[in-house]
Protein backbone atom coordinates (compact mmCIF):
# COMPACT_ATOMS: atom_id res chain seq x y z
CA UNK A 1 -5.82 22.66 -18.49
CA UNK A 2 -4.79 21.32 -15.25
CA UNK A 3 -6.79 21.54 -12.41
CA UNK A 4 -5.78 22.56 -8.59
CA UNK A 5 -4.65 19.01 -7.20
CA UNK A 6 -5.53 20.45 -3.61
CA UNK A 7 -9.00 21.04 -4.41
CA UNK A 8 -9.33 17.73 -6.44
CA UNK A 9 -8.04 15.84 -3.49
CA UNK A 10 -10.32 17.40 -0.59
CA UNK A 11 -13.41 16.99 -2.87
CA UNK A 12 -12.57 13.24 -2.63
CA UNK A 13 -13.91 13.63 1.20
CA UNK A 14 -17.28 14.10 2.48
CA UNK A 15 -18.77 14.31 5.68
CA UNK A 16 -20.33 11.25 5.61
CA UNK A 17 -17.47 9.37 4.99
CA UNK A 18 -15.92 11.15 7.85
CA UNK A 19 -18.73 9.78 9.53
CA UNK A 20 -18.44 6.51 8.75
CA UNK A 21 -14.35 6.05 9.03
CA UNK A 22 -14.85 7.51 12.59
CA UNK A 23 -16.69 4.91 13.22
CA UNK A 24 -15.07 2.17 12.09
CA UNK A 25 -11.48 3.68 13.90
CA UNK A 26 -13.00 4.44 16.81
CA UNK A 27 -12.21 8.65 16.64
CA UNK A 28 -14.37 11.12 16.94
CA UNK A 29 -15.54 13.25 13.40
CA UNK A 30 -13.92 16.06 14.15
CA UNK A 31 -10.50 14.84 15.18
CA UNK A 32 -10.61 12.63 11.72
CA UNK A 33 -11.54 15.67 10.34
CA UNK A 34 -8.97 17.23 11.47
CA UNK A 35 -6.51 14.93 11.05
CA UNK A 36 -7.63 14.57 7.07
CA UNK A 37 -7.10 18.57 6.87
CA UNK A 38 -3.85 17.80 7.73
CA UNK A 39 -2.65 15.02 5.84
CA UNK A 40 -3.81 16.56 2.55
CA UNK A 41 -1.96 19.38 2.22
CA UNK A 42 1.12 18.08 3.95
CA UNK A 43 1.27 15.33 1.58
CA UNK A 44 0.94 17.69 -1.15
CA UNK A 45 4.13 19.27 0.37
CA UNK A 46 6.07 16.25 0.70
CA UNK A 47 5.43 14.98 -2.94
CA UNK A 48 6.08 18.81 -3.86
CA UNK A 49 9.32 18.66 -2.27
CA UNK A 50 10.18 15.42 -3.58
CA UNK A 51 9.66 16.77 -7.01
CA UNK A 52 11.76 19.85 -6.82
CA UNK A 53 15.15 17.76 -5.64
CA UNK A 54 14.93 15.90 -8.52
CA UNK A 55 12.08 13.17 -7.61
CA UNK A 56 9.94 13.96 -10.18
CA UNK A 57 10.22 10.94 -12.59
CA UNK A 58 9.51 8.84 -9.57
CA UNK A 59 6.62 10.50 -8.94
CA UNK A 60 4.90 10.25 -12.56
CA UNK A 61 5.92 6.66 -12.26
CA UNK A 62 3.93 6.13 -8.53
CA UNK A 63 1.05 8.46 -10.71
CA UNK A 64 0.74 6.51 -13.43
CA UNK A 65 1.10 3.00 -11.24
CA UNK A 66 -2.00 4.52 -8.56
CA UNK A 67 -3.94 5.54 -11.81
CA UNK A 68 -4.06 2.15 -13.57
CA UNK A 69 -4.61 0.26 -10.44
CA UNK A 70 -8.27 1.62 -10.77
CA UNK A 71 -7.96 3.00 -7.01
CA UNK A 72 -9.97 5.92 -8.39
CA UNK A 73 -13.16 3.82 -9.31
CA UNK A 74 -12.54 0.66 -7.37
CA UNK A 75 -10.21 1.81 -4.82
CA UNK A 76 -10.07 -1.55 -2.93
CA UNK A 77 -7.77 -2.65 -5.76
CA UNK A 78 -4.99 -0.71 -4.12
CA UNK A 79 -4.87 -3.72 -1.99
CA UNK A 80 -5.15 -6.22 -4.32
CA UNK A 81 -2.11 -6.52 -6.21
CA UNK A 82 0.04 -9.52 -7.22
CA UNK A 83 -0.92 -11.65 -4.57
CA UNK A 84 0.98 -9.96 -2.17
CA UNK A 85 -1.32 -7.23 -1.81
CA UNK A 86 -0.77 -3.66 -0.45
CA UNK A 87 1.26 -4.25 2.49
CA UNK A 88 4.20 -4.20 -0.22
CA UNK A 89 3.25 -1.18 -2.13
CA UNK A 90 2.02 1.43 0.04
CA UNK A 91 4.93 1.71 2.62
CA UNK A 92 7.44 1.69 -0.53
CA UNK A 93 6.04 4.14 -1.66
CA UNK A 94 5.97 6.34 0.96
CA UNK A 95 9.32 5.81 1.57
CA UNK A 96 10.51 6.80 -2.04
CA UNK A 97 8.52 9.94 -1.64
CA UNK A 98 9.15 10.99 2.13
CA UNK A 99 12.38 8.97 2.53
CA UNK A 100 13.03 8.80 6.48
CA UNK A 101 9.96 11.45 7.35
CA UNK A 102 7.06 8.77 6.71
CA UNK A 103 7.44 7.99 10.53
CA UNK A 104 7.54 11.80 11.62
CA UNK A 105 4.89 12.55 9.42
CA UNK A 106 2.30 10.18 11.13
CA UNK A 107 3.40 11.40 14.43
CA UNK A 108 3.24 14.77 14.15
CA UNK A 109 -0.31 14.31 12.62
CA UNK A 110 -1.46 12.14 15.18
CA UNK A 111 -0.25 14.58 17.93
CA UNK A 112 -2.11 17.30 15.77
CA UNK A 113 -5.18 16.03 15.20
CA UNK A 114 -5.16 14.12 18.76
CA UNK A 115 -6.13 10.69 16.85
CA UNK A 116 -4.42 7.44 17.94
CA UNK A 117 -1.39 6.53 15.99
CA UNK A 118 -2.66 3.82 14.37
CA UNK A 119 -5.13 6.00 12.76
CA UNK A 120 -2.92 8.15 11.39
CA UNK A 121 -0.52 5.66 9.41
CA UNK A 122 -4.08 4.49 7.86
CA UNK A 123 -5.23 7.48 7.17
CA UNK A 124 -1.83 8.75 5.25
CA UNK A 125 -1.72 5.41 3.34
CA UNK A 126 -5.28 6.04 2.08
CA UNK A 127 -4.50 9.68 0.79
CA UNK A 128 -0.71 9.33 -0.46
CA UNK A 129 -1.99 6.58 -3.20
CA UNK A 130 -5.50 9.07 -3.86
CA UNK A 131 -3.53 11.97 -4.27
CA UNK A 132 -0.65 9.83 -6.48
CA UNK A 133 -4.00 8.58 -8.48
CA UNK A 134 -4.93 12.15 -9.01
CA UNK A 135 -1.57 13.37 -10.24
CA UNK A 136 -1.41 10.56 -13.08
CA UNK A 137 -4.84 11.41 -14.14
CA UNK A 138 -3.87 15.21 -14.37
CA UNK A 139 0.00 14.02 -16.13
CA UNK A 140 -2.33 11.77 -18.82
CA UNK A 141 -4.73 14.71 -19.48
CA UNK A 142 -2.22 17.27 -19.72
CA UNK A 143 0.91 15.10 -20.85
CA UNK A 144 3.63 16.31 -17.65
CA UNK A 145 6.71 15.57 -18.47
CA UNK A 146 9.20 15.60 -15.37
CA UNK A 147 9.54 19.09 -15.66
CA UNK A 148 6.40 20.24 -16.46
CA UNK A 149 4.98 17.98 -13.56
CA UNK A 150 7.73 19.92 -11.15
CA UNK A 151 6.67 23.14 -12.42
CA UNK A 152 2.64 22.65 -11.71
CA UNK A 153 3.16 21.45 -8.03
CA UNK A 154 5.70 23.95 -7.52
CA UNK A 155 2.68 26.75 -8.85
CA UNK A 156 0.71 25.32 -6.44
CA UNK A 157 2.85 25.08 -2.87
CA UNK A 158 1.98 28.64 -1.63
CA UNK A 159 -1.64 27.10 -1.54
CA UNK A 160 -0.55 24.15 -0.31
CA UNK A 161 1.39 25.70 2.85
CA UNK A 162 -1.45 28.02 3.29
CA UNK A 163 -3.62 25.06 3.60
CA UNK A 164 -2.10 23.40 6.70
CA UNK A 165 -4.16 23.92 9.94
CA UNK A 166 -2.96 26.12 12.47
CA UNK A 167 -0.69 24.93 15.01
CA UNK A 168 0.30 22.13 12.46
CA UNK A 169 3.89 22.63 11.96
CA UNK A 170 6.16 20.41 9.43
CA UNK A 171 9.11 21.61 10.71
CA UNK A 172 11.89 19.12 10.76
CA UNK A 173 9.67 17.00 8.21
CA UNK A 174 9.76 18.52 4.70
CA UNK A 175 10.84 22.39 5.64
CA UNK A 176 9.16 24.65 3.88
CA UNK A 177 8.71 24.64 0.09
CA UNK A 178 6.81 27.56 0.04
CA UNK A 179 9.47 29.71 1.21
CA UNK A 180 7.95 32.83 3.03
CA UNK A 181 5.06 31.81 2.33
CA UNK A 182 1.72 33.21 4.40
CA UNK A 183 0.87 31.62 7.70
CA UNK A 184 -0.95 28.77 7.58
CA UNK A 185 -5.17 29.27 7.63
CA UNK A 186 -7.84 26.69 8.85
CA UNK A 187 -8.65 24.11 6.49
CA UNK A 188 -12.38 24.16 4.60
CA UNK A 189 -13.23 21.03 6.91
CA UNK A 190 -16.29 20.07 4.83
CA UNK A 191 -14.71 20.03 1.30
CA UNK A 192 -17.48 19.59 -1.33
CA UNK A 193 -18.33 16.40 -3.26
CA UNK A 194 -19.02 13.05 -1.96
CA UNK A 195 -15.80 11.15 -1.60
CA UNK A 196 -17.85 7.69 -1.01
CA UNK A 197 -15.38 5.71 -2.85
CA UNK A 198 -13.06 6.06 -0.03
CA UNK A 199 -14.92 4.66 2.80
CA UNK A 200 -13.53 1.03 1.20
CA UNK A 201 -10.41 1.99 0.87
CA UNK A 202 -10.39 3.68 4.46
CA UNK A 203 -11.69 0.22 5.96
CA UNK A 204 -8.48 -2.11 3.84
CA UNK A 205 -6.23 0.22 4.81
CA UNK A 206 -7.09 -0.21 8.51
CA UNK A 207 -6.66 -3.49 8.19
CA UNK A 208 -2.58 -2.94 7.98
CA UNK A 209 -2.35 0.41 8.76
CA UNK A 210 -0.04 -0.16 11.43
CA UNK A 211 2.86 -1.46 8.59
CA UNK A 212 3.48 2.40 7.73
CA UNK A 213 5.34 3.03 11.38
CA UNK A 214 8.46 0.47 9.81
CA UNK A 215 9.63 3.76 9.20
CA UNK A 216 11.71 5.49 11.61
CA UNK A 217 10.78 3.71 14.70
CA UNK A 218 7.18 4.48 14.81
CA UNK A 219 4.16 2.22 14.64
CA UNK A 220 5.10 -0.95 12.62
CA UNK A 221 2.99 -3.29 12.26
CA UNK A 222 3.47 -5.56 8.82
CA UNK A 223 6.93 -6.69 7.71
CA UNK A 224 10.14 -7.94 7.89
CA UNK A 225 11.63 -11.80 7.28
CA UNK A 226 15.33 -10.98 7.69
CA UNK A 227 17.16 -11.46 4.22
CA UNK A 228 19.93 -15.04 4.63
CA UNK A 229 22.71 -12.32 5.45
CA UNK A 230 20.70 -11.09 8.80
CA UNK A 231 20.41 -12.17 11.86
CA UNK A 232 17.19 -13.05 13.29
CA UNK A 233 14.49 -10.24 13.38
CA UNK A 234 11.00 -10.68 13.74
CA UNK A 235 8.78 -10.71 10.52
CA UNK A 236 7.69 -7.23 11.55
CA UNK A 237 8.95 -4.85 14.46
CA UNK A 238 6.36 -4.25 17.10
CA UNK A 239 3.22 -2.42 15.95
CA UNK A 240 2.73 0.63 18.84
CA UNK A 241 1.24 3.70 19.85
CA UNK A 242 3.27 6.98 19.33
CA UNK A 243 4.41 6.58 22.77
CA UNK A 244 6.39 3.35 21.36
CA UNK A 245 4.53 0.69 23.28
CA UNK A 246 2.42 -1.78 21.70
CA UNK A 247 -1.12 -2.40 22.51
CA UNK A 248 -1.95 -5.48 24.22
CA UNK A 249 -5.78 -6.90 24.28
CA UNK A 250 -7.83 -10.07 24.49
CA UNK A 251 -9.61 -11.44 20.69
CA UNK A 252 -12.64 -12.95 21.48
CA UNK A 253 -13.14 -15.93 18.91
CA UNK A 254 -16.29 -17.56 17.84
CA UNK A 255 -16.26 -20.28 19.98
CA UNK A 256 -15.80 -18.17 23.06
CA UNK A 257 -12.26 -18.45 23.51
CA UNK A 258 -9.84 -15.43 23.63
CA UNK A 259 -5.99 -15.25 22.72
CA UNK A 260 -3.76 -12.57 23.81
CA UNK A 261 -2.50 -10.13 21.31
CA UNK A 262 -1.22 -6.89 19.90
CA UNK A 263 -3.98 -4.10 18.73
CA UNK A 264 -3.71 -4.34 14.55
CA UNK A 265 -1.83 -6.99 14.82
CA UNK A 266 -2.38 -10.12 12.16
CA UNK A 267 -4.84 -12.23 14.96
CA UNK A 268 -6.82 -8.79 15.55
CA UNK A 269 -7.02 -7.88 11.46
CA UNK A 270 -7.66 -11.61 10.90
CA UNK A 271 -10.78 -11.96 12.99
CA UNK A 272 -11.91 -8.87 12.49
CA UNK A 273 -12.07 -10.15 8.83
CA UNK A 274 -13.75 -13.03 9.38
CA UNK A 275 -16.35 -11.76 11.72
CA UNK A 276 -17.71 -9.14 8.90
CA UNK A 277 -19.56 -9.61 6.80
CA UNK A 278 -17.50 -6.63 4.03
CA UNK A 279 -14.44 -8.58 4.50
CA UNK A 280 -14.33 -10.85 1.60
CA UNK A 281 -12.05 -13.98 1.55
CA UNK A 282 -10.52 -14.62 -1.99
CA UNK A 283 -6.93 -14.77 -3.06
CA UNK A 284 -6.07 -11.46 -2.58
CA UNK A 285 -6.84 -11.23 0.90
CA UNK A 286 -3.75 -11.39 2.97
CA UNK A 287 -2.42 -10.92 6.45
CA UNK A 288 1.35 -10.27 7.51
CA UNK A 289 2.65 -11.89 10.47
CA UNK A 290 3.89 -9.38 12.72
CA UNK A 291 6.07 -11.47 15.68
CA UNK A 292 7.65 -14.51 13.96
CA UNK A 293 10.84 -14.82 13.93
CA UNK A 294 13.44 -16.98 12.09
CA UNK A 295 17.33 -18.61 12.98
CA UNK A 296 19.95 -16.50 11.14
CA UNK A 297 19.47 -17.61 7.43
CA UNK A 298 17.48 -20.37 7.59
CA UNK A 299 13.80 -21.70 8.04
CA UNK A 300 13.84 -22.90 11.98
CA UNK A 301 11.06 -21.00 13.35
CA UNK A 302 12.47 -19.25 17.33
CA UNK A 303 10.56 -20.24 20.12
CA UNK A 304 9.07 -17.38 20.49
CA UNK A 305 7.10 -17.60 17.11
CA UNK A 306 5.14 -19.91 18.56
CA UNK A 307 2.74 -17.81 20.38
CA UNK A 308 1.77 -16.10 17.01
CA UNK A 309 1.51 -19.61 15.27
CA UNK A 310 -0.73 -21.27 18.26
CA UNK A 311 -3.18 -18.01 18.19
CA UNK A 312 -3.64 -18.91 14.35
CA UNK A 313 -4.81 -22.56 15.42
CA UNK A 314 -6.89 -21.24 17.88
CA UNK A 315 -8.92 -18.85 15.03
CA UNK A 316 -8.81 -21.53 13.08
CA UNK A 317 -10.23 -24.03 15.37
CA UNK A 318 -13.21 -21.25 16.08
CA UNK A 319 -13.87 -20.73 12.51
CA UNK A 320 -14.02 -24.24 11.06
CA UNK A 321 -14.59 -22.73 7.47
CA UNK A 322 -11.80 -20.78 7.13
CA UNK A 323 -9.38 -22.02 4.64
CA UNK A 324 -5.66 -20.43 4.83
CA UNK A 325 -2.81 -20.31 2.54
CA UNK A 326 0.84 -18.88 3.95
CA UNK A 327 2.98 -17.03 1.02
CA UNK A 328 6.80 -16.45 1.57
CA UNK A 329 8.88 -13.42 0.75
CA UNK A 330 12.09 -11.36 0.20
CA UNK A 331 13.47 -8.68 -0.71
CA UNK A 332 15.57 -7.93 -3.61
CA UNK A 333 18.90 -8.13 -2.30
CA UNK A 334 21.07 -11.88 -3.39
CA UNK A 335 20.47 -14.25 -5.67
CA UNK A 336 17.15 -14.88 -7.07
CA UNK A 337 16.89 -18.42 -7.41
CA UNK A 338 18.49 -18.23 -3.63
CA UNK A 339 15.77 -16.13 -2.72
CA UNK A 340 13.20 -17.99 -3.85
CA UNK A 341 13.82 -21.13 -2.18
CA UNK A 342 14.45 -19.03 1.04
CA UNK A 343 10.86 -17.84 1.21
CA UNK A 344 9.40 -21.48 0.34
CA UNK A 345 11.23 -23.34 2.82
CA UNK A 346 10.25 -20.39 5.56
CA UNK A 347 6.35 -20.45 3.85
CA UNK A 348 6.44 -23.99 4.12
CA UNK A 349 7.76 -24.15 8.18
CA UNK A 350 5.38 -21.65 8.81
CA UNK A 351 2.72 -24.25 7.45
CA UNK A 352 4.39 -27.14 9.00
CA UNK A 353 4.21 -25.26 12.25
CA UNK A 354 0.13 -24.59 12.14
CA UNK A 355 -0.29 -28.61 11.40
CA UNK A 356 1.90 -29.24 14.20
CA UNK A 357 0.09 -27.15 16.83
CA UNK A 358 -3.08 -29.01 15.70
CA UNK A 359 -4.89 -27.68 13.19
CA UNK A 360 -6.99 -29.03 10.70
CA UNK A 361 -5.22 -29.97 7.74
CA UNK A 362 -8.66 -29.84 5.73
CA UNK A 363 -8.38 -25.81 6.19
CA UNK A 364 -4.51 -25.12 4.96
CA UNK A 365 -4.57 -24.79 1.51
CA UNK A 366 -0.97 -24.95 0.89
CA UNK A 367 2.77 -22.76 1.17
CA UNK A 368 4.01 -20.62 -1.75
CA UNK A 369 7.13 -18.58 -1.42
CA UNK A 370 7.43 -15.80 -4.11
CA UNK A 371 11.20 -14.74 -3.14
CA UNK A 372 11.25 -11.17 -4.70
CA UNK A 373 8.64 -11.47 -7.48
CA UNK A 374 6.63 -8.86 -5.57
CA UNK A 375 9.58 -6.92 -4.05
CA UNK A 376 9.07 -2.75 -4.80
CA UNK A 377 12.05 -1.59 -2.70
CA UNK A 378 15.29 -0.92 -4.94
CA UNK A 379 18.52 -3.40 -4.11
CA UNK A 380 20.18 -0.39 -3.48
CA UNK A 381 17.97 0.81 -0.89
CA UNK A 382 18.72 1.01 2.89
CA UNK A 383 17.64 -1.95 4.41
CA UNK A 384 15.64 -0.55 6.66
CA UNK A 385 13.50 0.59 3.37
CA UNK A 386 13.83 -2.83 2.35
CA UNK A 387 12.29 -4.57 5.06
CA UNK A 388 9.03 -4.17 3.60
CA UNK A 389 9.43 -6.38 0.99
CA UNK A 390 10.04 -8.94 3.85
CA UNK A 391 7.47 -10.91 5.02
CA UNK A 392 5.04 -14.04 5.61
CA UNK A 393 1.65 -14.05 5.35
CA UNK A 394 -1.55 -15.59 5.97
CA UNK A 395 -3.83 -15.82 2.93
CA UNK A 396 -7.37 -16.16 3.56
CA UNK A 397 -8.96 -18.23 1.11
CA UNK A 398 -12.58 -19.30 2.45
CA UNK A 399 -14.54 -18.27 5.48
């Protein structure tokens, strides 16, 4: 029989990994905790809603995906997927099953909850692919067919409404799928069970949380080489705060030095990596530029890419072992073959550029484009949907 998916995804969380994320994102425990209250059942709602209009085959699909990527019992292999890793899949997702309202969603929680906004984009990509997890589990126990998978959420969305904290209102976001449904009661904010499986995934998804605020203007932080058609855009639009500016700070290095960059962006995620010691260096570790920029349809880096380029000498040059490789992609949209070549000739003047600014040649392992091979986003899509599945990225082999 199939269980309450509300219940099953709050008994995921525990109070000591509230403890523990709150460290690591610098919030307090009870404004994660609030914000996780949140997130939950408004989630719940989205994907409930998304089910009802006819989204529910997409759904099972993202369920049964989530379910055999083992996120459930090793949930760091969310983020370890076809060498491109989760910066593709998470955001795609999102956008399938919120459309435009990823964006708004984050916001609204952030406000809520009075977490930064940065937090919030992590802490929605952690639960969407937990909760998507939970649903294919439930679907290959009880055997959901579209309709039978529409009909159990839809059971379920009176609890789900009732769920949201006071003074949390979706309005503008998803409506309300519960109809007239009771007004909303404070969230159990110690839900039972350990959830200690999370605290992993919590800590990866920090790591590019940012990436989820591509969507409608808020946040970004991850994406974007402009397809051959475009004109030149910056591998990612500029990761902010919900007010819309981004974060500036100083990364200290090992050696001392310090470079000037964005909060989450790929210098502050990179170091961060290789200063800790749970940050594991391997193939499937990977880092998305986030302010490199490209001449309309070729490979000629812009001059101002080469502030991001000469802060990746500089980490280099403080962390002698590191070993990098840069990996080169598109979107869906042209010719494959076309595509392909596009993303190795960027890849490899990415590369180029790092040897040129000084670094040690003994630490760049090589340039690979993969054109669309790890491209989620439909052809068909909007483009600003398909700017995930645009990107460079810095893949860190040894440290």
């Amino acid at each position: 029989m199939a269980s309450n998916i509300l219940d099953a995804a709050r008994s995921f969380i525990s109070s000591d990994l509230i403890s523990k994320a709150a460290g690591f994102l610098g919030e307090s425990e009870s404004s994660l905790s609030k914000a996780l209250a949140g997130i939950i059942p408004a989630s719940l709602i989205g994907i409930t809603r998304k089910a009802e209009s006819g989204g529910a085959e997409t759904i099972l699909d993202y369920a049964r995906q989530e379910l055999n990527s083992g996120i459930l019992s090793n949930p760091a292999s969310v983020f370890m997927r076809g060498g491109g890793g989760i910066p593709t899949g998470v955001p795609a997702m999102l956008s399938n099953l919120f459309g435009d309202k990823v964006g708004g969603l984050a916001n609204t929680i952030s406000q809520f909850a009075g977490v930064k906004g940065a937090t919030a984009s992590t802490l929605l990509g952690t639960v969407v692919p937990m909760i998507m997890a939970l649903i294919g589990k439930q679907s290959a126990d009880n055997g959901f067919s579209a309709a039978s998978l529409t009909s159990w959420l839809s059971s379920q969305k009176t609890s789900f409404m009732e769920a949201l904290p006071a003074g949390l209102s979706l309005s503008g976001l998803f409506g309300s799928p519960a109809g007239n449904a009771p007004q909303p009661a404070p969230p159990q904010q110690n839900p039972p069970r350990s959830g200690a499986w999370m605290t992993p995934l919590l800590i990866a998804v920090a790591a590019v949380a940012l990436l989820l605020y591509i969507f409608k203007g808020c946040e970004p932080e991850e994406k974007a080489v402009p397809p051959v058609e475009q004109s030149s855009a910056p591998i990612a639009p500029p990761a902010d705060t919900t007010s819309g500016a981004r974060e500036s700070l100083k990364v200290k290095l090992a050696d001392g030095t310090e470079i000037d960059a964005y909060r989450g962006g790929i210098e502050d995620r990179l170091v961060n990596c290789l200063n800790s010691s749970d940050c594991k260096a391997g193939k499937d570790q990977w880092f998305d530029f986030d302010n490199l920029n490209f001449e309309t349809g070729s490979a000629r880096l812009t001059a101002e890419s080469m502030t991001q380029i000469r802060n990746i000498v500089a980490i280099l040059k403080a962390y002698p072992a590191a070993k990098i490789k840069i990996g080169g992609y598109t979107d869906k949209v042209g010719d494959d073959a076309s595509n392909k070549k596009l993303s190795q000739d960027r890849a490899d003047a990415v590369l180029a550029a790092i040897k040129n600014e000084g670094a040690n040649p003994d630490q760049l392992v090589g340039a690979e484009g993969y054109g669309e091979e790890m491209a989620r986003v439909a052809e068909s899509a909007s483009d600003e949907e398909r700017r995930v599945d645009r990107r460079i990225s810095v893949q860190l082999r040894e440290k």
